[in-house]
PDB file of N, CA and C in Angstrom:
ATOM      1  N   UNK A   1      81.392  86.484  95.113  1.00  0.00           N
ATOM      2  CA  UNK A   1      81.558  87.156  96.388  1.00  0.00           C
ATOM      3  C   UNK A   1      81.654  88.652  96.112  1.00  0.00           C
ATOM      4  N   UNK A   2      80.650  89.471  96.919  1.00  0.00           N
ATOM      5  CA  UNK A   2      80.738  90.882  96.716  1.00  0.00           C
ATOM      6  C   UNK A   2      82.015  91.830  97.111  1.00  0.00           C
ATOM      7  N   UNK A   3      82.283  92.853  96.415  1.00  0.00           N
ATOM      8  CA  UNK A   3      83.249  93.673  97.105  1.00  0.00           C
ATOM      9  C   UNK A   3      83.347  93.708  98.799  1.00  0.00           C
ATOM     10  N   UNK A   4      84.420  93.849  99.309  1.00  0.00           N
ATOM     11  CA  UNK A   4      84.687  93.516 101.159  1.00  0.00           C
ATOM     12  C   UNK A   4      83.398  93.012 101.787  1.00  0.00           C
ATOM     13  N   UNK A   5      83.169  91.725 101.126  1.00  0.00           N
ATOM     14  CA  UNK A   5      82.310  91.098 101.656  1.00  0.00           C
ATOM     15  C   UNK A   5      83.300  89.464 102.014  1.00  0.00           C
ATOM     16  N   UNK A   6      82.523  88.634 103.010  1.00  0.00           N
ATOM     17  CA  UNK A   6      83.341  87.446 103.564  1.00  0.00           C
ATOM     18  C   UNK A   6      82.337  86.029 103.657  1.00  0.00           C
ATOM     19  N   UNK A   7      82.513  85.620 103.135  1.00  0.00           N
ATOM     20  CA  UNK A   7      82.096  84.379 103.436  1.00  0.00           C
ATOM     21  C   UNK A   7      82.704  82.778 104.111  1.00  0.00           C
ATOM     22  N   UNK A   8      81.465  81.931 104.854  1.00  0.00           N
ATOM     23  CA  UNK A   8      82.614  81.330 105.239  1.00  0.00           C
ATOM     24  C   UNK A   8      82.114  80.003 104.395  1.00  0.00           C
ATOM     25  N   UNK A   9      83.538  79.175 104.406  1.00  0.00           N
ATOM     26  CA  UNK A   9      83.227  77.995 103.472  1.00  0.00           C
ATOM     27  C   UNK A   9      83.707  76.479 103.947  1.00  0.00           C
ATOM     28  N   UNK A  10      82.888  75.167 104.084  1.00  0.00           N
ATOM     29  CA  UNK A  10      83.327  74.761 104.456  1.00  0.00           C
ATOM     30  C   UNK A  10      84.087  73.542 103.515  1.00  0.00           C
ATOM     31  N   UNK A  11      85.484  72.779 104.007  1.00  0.00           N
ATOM     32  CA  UNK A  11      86.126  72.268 103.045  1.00  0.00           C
ATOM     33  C   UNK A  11      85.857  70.940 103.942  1.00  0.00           C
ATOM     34  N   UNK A  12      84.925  70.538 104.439  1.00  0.00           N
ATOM     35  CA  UNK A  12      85.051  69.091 105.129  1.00  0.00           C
ATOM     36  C   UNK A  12      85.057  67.742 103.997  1.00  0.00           C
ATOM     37  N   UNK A  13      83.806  68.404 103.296  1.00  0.00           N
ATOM     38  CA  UNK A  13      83.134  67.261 101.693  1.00  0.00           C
ATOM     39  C   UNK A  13      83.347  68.485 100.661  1.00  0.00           C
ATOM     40  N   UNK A  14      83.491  67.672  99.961  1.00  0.00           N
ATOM     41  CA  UNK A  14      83.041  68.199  98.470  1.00  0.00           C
ATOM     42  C   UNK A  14      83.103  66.789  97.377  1.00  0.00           C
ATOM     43  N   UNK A  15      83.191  67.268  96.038  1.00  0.00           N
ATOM     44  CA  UNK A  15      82.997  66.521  95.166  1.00  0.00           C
ATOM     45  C   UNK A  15      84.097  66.018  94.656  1.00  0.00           C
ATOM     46  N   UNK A  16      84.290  64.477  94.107  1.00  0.00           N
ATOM     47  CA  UNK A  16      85.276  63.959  93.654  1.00  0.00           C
ATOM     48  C   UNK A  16      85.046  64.418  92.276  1.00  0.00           C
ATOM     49  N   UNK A  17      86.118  63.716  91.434  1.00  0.00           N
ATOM     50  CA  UNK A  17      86.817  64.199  89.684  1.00  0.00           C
ATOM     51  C   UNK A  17      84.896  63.730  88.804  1.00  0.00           C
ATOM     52  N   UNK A  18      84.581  62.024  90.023  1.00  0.00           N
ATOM     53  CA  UNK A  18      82.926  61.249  89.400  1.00  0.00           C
ATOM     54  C   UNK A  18      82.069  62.156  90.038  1.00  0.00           C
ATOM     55  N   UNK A  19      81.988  63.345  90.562  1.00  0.00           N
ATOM     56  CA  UNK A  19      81.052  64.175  90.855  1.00  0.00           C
ATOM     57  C   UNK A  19      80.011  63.285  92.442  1.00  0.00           C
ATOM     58  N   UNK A  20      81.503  62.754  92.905  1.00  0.00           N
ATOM     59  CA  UNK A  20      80.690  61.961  94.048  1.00  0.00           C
ATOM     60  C   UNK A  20      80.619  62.624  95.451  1.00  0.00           C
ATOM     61  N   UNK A  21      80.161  62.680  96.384  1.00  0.00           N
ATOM     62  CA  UNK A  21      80.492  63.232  97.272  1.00  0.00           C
ATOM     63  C   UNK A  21      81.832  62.774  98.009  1.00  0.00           C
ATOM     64  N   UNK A  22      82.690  63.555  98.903  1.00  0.00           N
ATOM     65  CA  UNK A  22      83.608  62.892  99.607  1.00  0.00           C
ATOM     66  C   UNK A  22      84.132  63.435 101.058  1.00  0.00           C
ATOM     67  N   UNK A  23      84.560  63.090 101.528  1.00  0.00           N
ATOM     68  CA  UNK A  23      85.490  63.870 102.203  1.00  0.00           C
ATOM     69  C   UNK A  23      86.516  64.460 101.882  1.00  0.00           C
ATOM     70  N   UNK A  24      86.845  65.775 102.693  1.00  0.00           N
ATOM     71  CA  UNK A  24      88.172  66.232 101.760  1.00  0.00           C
ATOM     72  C   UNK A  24      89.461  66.905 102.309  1.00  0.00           C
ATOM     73  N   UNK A  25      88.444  67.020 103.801  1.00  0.00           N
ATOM     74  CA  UNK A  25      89.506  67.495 104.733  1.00  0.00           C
ATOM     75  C   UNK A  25      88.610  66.988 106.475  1.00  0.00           C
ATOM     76  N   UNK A  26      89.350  66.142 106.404  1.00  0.00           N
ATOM     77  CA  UNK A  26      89.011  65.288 108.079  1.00  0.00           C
ATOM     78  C   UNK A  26      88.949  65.823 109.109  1.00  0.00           C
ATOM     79  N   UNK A  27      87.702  65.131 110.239  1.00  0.00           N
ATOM     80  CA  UNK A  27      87.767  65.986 111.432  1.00  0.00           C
ATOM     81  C   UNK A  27      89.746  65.873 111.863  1.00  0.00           C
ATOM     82  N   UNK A  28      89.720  66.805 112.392  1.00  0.00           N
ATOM     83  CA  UNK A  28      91.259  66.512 113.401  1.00  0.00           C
ATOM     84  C   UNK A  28      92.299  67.605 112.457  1.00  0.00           C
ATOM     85  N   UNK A  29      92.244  67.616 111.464  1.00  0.00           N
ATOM     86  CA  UNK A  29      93.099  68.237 110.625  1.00  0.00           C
ATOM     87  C   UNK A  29      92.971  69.721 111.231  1.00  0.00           C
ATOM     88  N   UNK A  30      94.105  70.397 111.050  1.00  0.00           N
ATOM     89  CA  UNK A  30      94.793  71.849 110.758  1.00  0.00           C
ATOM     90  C   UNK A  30      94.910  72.721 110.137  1.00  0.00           C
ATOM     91  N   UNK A  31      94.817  72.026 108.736  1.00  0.00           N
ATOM     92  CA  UNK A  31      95.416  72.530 107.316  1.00  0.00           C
ATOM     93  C   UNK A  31      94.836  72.229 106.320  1.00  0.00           C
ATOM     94  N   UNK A  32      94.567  73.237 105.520  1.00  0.00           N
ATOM     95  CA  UNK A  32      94.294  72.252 103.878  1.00  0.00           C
ATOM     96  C   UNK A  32      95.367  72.687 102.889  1.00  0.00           C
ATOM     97  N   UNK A  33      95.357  72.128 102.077  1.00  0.00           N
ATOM     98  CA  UNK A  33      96.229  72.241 100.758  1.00  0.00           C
ATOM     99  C   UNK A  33      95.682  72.335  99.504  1.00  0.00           C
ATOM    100  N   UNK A  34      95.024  73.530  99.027  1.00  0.00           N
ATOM    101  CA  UNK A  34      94.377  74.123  97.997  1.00  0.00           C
ATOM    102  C   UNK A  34      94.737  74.772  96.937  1.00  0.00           C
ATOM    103  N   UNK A  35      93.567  74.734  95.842  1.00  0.00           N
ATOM    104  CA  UNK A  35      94.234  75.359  95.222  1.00  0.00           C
ATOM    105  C   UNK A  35      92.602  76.558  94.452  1.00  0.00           C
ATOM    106  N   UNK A  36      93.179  77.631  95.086  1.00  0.00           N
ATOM    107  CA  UNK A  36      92.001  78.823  95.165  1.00  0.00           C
ATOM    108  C   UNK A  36      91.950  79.445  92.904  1.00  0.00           C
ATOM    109  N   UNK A  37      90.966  79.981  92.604  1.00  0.00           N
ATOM    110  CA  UNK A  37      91.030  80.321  91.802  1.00  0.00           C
ATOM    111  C   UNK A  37      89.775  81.148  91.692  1.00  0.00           C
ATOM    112  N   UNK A  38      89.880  82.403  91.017  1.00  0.00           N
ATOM    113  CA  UNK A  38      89.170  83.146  90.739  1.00  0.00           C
ATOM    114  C   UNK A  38      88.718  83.629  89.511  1.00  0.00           C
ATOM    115  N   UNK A  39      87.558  84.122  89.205  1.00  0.00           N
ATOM    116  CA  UNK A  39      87.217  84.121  87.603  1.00  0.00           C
ATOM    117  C   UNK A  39      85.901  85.123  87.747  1.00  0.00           C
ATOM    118  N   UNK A  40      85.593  85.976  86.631  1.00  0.00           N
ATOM    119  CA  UNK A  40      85.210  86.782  86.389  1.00  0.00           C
ATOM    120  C   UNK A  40      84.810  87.655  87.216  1.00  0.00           C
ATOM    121  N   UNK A  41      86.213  88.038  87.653  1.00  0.00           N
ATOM    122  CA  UNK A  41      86.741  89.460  88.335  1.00  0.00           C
ATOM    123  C   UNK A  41      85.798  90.331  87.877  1.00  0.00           C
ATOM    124  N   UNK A  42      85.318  91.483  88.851  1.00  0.00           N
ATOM    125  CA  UNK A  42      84.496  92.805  88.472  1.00  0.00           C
ATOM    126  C   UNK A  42      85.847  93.708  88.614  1.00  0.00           C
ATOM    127  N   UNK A  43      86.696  93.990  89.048  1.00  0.00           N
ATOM    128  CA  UNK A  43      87.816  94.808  88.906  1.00  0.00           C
ATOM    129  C   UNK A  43      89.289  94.428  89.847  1.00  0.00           C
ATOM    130  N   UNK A  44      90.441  95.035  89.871  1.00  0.00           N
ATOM    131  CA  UNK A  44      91.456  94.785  90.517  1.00  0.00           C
ATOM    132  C   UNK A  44      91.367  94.586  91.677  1.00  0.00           C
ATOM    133  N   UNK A  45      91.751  93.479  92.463  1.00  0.00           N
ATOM    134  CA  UNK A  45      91.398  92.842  93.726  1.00  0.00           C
ATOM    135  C   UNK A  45      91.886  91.958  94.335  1.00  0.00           C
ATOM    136  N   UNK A  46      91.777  91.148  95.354  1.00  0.00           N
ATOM    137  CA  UNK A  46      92.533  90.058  96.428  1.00  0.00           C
ATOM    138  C   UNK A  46      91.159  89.655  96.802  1.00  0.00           C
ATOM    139  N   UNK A  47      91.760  88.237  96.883  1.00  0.00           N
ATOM    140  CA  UNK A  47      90.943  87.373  97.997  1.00  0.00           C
ATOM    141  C   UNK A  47      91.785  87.128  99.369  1.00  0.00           C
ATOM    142  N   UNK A  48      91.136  87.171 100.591  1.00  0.00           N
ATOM    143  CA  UNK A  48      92.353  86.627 101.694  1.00  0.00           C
ATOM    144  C   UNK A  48      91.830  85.371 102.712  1.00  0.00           C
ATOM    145  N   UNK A  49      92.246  84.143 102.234  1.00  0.00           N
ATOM    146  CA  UNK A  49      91.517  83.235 102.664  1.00  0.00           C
ATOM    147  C   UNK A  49      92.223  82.186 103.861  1.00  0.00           C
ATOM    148  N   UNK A  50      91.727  82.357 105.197  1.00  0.00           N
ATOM    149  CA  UNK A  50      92.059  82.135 106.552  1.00  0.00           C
ATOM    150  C   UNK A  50      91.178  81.176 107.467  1.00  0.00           C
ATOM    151  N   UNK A  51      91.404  80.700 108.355  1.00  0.00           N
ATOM    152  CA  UNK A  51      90.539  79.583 109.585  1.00  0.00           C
ATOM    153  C   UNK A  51      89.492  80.350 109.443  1.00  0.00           C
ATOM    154  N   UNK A  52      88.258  80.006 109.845  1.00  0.00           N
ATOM    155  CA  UNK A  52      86.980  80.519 110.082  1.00  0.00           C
ATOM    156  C   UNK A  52      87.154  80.814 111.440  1.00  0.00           C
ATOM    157  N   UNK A  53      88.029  80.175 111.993  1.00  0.00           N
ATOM    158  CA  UNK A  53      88.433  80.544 113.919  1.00  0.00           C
ATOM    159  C   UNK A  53      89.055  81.746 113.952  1.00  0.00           C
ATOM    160  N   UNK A  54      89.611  82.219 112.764  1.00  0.00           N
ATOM    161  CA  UNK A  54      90.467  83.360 112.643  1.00  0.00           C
ATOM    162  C   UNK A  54      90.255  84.665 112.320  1.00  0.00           C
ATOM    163  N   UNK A  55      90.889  85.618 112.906  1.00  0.00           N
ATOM    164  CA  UNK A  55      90.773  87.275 112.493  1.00  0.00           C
ATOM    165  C   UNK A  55      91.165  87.499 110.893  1.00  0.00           C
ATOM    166  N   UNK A  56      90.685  88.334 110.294  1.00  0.00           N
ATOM    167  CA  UNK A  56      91.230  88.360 108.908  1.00  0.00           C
ATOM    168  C   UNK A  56      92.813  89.272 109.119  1.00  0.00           C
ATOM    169  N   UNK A  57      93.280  88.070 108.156  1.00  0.00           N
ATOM    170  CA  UNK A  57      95.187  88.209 108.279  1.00  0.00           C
ATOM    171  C   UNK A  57      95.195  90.048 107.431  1.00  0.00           C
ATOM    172  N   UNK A  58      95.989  90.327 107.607  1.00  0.00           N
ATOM    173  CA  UNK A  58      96.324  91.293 106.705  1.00  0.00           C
ATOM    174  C   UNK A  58      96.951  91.492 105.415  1.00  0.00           C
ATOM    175  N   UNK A  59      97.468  90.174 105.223  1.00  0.00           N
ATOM    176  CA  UNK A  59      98.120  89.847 103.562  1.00  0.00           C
ATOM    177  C   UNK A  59      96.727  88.887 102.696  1.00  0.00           C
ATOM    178  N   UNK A  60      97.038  88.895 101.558  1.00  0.00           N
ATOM    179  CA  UNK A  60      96.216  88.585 100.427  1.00  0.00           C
ATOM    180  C   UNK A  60      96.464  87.315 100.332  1.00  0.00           C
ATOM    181  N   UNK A  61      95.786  86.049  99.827  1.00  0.00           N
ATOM    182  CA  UNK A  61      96.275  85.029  99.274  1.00  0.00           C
ATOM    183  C   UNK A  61      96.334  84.574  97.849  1.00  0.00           C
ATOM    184  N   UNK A  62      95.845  85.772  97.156  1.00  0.00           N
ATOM    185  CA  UNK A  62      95.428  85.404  95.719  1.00  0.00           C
ATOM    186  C   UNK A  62      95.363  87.465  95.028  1.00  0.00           C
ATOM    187  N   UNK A  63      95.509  87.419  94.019  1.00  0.00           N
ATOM    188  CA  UNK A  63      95.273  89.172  93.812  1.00  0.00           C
ATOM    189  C   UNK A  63      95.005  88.235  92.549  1.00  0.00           C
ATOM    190  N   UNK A  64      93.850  89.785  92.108  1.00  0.00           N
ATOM    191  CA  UNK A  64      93.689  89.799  90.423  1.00  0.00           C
ATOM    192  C   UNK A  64      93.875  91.091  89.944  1.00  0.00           C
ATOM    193  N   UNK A  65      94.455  91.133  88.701  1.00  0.00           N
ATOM    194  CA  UNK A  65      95.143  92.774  88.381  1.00  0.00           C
ATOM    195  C   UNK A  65      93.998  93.620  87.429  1.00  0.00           C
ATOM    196  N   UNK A  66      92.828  92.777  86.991  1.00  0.00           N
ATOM    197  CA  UNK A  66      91.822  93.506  85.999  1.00  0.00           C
ATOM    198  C   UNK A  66      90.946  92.881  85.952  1.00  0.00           C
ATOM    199  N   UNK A  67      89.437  93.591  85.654  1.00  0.00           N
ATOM    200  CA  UNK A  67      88.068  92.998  85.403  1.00  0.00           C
ATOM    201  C   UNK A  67      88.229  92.078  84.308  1.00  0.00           C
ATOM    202  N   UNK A  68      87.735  91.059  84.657  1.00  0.00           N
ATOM    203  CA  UNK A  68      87.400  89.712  83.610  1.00  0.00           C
ATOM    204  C   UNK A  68      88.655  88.314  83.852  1.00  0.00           C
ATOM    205  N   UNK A  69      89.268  88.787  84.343  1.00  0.00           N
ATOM    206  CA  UNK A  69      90.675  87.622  84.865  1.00  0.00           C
ATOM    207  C   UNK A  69      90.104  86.677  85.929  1.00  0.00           C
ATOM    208  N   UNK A  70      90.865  85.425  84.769  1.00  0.00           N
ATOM    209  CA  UNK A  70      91.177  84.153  85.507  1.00  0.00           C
ATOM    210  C   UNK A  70      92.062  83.871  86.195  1.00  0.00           C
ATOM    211  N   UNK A  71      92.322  83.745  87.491  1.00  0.00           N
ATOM    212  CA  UNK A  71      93.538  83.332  87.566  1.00  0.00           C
ATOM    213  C   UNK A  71      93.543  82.115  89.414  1.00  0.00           C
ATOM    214  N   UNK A  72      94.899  81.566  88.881  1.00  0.00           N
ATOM    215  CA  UNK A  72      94.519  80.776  90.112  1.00  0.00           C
ATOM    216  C   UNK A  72      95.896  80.625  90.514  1.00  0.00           C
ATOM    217  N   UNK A  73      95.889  80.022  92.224  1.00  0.00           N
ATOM    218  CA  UNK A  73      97.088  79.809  93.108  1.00  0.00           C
ATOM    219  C   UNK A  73      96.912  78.278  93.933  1.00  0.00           C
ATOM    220  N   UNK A  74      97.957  78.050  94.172  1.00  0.00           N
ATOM    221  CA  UNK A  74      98.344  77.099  95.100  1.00  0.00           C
ATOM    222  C   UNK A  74      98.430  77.290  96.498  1.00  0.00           C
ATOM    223  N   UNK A  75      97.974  77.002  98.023  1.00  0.00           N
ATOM    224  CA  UNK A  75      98.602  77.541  98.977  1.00  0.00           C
ATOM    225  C   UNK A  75      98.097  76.444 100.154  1.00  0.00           C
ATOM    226  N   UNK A  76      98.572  76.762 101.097  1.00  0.00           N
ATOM    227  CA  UNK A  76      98.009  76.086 102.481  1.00  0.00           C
ATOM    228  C   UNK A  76      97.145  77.145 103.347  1.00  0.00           C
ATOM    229  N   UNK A  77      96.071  76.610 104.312  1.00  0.00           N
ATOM    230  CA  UNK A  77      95.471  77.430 104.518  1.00  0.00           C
ATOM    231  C   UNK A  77      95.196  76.712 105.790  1.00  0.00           C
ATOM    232  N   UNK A  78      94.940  77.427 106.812  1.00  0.00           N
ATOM    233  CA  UNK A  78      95.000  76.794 108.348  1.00  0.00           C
ATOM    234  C   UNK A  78      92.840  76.713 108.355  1.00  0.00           C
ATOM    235  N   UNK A  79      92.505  75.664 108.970  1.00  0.00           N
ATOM    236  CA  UNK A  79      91.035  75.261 108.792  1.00  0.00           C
ATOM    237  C   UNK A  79      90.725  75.167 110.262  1.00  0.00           C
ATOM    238  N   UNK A  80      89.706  75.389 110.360  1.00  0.00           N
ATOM    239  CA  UNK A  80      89.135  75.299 112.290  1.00  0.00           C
ATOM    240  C   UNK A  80      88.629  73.944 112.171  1.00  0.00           C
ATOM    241  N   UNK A  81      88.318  73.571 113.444  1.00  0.00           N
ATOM    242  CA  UNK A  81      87.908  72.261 113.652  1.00  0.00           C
ATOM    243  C   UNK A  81      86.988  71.563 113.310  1.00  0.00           C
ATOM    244  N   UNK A  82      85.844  72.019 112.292  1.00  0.00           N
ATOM    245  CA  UNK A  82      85.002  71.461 111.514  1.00  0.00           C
ATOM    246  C   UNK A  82      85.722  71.618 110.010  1.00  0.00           C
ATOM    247  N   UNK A  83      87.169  72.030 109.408  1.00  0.00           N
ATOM    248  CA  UNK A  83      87.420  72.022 107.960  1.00  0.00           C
ATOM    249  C   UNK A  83      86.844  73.638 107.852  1.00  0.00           C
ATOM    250  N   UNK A  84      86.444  74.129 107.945  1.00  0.00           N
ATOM    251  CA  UNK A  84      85.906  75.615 107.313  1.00  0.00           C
ATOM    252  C   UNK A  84      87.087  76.773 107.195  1.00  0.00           C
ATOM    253  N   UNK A  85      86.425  77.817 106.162  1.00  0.00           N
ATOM    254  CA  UNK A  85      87.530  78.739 106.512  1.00  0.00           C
ATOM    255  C   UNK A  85      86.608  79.933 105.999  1.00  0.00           C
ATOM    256  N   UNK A  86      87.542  81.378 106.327  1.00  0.00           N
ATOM    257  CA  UNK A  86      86.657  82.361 105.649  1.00  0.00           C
ATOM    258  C   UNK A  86      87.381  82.881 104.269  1.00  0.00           C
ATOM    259  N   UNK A  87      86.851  83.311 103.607  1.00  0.00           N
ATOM    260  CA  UNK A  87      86.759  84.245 101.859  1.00  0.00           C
ATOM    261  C   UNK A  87      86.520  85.147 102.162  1.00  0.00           C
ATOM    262  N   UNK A  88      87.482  86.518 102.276  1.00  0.00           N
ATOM    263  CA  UNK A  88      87.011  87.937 101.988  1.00  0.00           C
ATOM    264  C   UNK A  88      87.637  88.503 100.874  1.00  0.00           C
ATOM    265  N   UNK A  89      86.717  89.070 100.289  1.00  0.00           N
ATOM    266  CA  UNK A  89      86.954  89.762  99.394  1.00  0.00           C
ATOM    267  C   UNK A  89      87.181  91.210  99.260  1.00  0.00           C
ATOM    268  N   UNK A  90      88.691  91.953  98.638  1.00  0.00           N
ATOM    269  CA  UNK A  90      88.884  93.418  98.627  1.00  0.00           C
ATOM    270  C   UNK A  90      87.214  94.090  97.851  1.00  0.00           C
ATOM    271  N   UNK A  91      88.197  95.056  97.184  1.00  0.00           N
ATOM    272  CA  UNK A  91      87.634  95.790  96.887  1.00  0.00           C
ATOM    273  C   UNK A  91      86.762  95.903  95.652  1.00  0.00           C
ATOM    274  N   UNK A  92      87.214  94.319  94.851  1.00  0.00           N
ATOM    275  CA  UNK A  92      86.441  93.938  93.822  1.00  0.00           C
ATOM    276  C   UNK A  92      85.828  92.745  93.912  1.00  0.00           C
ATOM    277  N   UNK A  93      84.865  92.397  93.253  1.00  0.00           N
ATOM    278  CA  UNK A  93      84.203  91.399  94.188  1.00  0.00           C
ATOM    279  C   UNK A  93      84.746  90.338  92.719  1.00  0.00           C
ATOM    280  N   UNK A  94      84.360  88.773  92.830  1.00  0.00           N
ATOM    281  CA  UNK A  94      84.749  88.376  91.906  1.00  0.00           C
ATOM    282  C   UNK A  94      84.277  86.556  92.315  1.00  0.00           C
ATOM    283  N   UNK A  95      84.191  85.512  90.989  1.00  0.00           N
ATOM    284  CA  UNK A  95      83.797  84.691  91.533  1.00  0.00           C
ATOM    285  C   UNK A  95      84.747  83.653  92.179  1.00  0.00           C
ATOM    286  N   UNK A  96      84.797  82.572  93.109  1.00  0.00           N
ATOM    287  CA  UNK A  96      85.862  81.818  93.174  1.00  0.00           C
ATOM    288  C   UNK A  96      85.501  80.875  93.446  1.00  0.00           C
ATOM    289  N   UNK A  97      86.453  79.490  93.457  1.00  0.00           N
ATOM    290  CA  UNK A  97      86.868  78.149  93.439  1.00  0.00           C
ATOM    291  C   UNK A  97      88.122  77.657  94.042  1.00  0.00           C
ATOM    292  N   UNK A  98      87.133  76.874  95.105  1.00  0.00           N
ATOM    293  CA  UNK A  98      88.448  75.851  95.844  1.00  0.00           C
ATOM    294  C   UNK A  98      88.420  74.674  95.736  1.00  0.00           C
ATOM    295  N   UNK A  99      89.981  74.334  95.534  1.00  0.00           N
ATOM    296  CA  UNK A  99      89.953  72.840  94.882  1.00  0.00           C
ATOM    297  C   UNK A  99      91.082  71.997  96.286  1.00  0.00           C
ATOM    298  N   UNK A 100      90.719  71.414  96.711  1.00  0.00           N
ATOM    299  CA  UNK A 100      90.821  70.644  98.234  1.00  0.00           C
ATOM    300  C   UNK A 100      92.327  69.511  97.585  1.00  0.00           C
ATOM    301  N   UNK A 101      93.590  70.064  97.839  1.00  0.00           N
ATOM    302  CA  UNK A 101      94.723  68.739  97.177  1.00  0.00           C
ATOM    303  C   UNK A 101      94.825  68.238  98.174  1.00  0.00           C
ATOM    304  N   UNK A 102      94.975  68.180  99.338  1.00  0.00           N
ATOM    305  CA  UNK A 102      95.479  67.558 100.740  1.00  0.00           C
ATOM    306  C   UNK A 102      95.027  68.445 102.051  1.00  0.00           C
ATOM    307  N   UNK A 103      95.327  67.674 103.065  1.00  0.00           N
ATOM    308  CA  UNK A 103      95.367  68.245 103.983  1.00  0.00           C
ATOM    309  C   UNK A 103      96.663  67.904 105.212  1.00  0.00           C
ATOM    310  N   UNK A 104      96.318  68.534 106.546  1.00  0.00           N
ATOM    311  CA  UNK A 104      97.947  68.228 107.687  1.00  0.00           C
ATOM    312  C   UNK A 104      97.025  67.878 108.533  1.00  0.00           C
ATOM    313  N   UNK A 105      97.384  67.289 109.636  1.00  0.00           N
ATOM    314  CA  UNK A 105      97.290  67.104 110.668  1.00  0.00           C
ATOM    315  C   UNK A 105      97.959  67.869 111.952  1.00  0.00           C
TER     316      UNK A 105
END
């Protein structure tokens, strides 16, 4: 994802541990329970990851402190009614990964 650039992503399917397809966050749900991670950072930066129904929040959900860092978080994240959400990225762009643990109702 490029510097203050946003993408949106959706968490409905993805892939199980057998590389199968699945579901991962159900129509009806609210919430997911993720776990975001980022990796080869171009420089010091945040990801801020929110509903796709939603305005971008003003707090971060993830920061990285230097070019080339791995690093990853745990969090809940509110999903619009198809599972989706958006990824924006500060001021460094960098690559990332969401890993789907649960979801709310």
């Amino acid at each position: 994802l490029a510097a203050n650039a946003t993408q949106i992503v959706s968490l409905a399917t993805g892939k199980n541990l057998a590389n199968v397809s699945a579901i991962a966050v159900p129509p009806g749900a609210t919430a997911a329970i993720v776990t975001i991670t980022v990796t080869q950072t171009d420089g010091p930066g945040f990801l801020k990851v929110y509903s796709a129904a939603s305005t971008e929040p003003a707090t971060s959900s993830i920061n990285y402190p230097t070019a080339g860092t791995t690093v990853a978080v745990s969090t809940t994240v509110a999903v619009d009614a198809s599972g989706s959400v958006k990824v924006t990225a500060g001021p460094a762009g960098t690559h990332f990964l969401i890993d789907v643990i649960g979801y709310n109702y």
